[in-house]
N, C-alpha and C. Protein backbone atom coordinates (compact mmCIF):
# COMPACT_ATOMS: atom_id res chain seq x y z
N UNK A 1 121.13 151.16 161.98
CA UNK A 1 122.07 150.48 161.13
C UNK A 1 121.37 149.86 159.91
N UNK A 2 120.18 149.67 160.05
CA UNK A 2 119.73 148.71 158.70
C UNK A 2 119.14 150.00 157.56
N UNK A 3 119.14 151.01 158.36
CA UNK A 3 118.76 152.09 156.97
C UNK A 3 120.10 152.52 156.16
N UNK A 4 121.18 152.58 157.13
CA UNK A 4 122.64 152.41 156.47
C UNK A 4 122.87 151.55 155.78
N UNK A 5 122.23 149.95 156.09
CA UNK A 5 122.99 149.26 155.17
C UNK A 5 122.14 149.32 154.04
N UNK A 6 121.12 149.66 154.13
CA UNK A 6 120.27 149.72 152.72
C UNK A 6 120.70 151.21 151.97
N UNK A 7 121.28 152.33 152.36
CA UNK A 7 121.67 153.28 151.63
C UNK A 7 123.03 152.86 150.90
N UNK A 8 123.67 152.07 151.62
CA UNK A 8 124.80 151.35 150.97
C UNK A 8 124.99 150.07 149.94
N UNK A 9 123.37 149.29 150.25
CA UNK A 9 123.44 148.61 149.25
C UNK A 9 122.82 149.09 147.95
N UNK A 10 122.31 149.87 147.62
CA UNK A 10 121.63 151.06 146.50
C UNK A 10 122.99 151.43 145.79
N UNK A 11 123.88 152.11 146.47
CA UNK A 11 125.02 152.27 146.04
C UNK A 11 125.43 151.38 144.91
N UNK A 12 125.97 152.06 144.20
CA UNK A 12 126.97 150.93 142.83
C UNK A 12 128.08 150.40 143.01
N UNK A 13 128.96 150.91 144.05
CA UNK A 13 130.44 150.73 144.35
C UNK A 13 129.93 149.57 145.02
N UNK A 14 131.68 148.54 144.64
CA UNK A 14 131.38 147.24 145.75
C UNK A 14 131.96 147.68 147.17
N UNK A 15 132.62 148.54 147.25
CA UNK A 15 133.00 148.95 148.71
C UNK A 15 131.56 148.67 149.28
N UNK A 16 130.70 149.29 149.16
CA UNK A 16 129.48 149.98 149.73
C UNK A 16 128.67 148.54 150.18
N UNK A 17 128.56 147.47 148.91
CA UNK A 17 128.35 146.26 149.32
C UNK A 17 128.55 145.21 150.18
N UNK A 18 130.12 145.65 150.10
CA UNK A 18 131.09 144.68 151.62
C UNK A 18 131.01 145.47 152.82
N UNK A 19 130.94 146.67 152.92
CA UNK A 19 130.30 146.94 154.11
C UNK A 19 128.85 146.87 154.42
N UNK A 20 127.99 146.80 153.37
CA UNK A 20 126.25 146.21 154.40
C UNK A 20 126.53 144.58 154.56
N UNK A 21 126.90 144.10 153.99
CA UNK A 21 127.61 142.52 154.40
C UNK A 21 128.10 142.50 155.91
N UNK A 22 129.14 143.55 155.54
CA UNK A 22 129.70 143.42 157.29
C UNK A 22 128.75 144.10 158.10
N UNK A 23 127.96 144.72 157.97
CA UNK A 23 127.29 145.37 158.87
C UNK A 23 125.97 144.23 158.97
N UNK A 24 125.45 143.48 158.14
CA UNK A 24 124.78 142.86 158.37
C UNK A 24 125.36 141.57 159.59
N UNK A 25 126.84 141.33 159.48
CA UNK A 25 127.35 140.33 159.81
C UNK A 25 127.36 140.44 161.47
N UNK A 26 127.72 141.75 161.98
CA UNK A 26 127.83 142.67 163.03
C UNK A 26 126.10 142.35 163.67
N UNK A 27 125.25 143.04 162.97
CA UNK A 27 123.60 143.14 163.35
C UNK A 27 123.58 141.66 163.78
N UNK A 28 123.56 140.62 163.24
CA UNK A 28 123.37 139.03 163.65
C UNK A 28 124.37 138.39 164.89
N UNK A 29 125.48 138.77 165.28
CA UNK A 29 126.64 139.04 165.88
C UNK A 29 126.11 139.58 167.17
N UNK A 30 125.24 140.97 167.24
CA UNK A 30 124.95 141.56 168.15
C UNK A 30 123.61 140.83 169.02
N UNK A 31 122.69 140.40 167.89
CA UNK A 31 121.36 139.79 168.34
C UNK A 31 121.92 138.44 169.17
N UNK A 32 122.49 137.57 168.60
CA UNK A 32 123.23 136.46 169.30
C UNK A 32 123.57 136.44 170.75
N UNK A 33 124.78 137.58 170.75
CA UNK A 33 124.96 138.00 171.83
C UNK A 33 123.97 138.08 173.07
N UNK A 34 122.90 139.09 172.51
CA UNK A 34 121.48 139.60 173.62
C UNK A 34 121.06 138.60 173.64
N UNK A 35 120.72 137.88 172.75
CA UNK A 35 119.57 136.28 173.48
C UNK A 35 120.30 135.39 174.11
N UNK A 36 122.22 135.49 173.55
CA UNK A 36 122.91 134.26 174.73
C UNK A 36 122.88 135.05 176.24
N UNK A 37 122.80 136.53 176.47
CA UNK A 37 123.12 136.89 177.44
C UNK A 37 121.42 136.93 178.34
N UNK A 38 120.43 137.07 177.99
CA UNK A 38 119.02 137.10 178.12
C UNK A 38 118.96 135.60 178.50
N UNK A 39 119.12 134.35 177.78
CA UNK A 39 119.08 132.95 178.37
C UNK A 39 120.16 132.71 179.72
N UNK A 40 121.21 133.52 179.92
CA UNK A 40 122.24 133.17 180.68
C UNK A 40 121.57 133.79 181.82
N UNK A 41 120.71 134.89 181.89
CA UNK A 41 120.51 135.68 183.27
C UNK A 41 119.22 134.80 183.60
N UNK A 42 118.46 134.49 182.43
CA UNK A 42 116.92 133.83 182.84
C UNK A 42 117.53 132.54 183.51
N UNK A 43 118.37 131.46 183.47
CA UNK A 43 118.61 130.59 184.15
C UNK A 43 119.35 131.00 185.43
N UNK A 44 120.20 132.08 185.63
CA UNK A 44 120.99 132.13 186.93
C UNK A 44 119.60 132.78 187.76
N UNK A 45 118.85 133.73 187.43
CA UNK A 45 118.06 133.97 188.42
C UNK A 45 116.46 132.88 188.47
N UNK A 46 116.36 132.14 187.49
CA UNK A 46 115.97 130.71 187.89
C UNK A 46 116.34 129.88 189.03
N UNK A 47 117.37 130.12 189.26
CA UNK A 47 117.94 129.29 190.17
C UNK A 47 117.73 129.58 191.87
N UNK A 48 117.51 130.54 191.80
CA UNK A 48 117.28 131.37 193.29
C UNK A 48 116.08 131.41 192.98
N UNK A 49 114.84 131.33 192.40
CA UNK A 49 113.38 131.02 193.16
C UNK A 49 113.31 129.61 193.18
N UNK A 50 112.57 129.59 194.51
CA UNK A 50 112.28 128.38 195.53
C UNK A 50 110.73 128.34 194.91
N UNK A 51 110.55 127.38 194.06
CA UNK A 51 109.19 126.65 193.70
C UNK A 51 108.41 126.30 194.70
């Protein structure tokens, strides 16, 4: 996706612009997601080892 949005921001049209925007918006959107879901599993299986 980020070589897309850079072939789109090269582009002259503003279409091309508002979509690497949104696609950038999506990429940050997605990362969020993986580290809330990566902190959510590291604490539930935290919880089941016995120190």
């Amino acid at each position: 996706m980020p070589i897309q949005m850079f072939n789109w921001t090269s582009r002259p049209e503003a279409a091309f612009q508002v979509n690497a925007a949104a696609a950038g918006f999506v990429l940050v959107l997605m990362t969020l997601a993986m580290n809330g879901l990566a902190i959510w599993l590291r604490y539930r299986l935290r919880q089941r080892i016995k120190w």
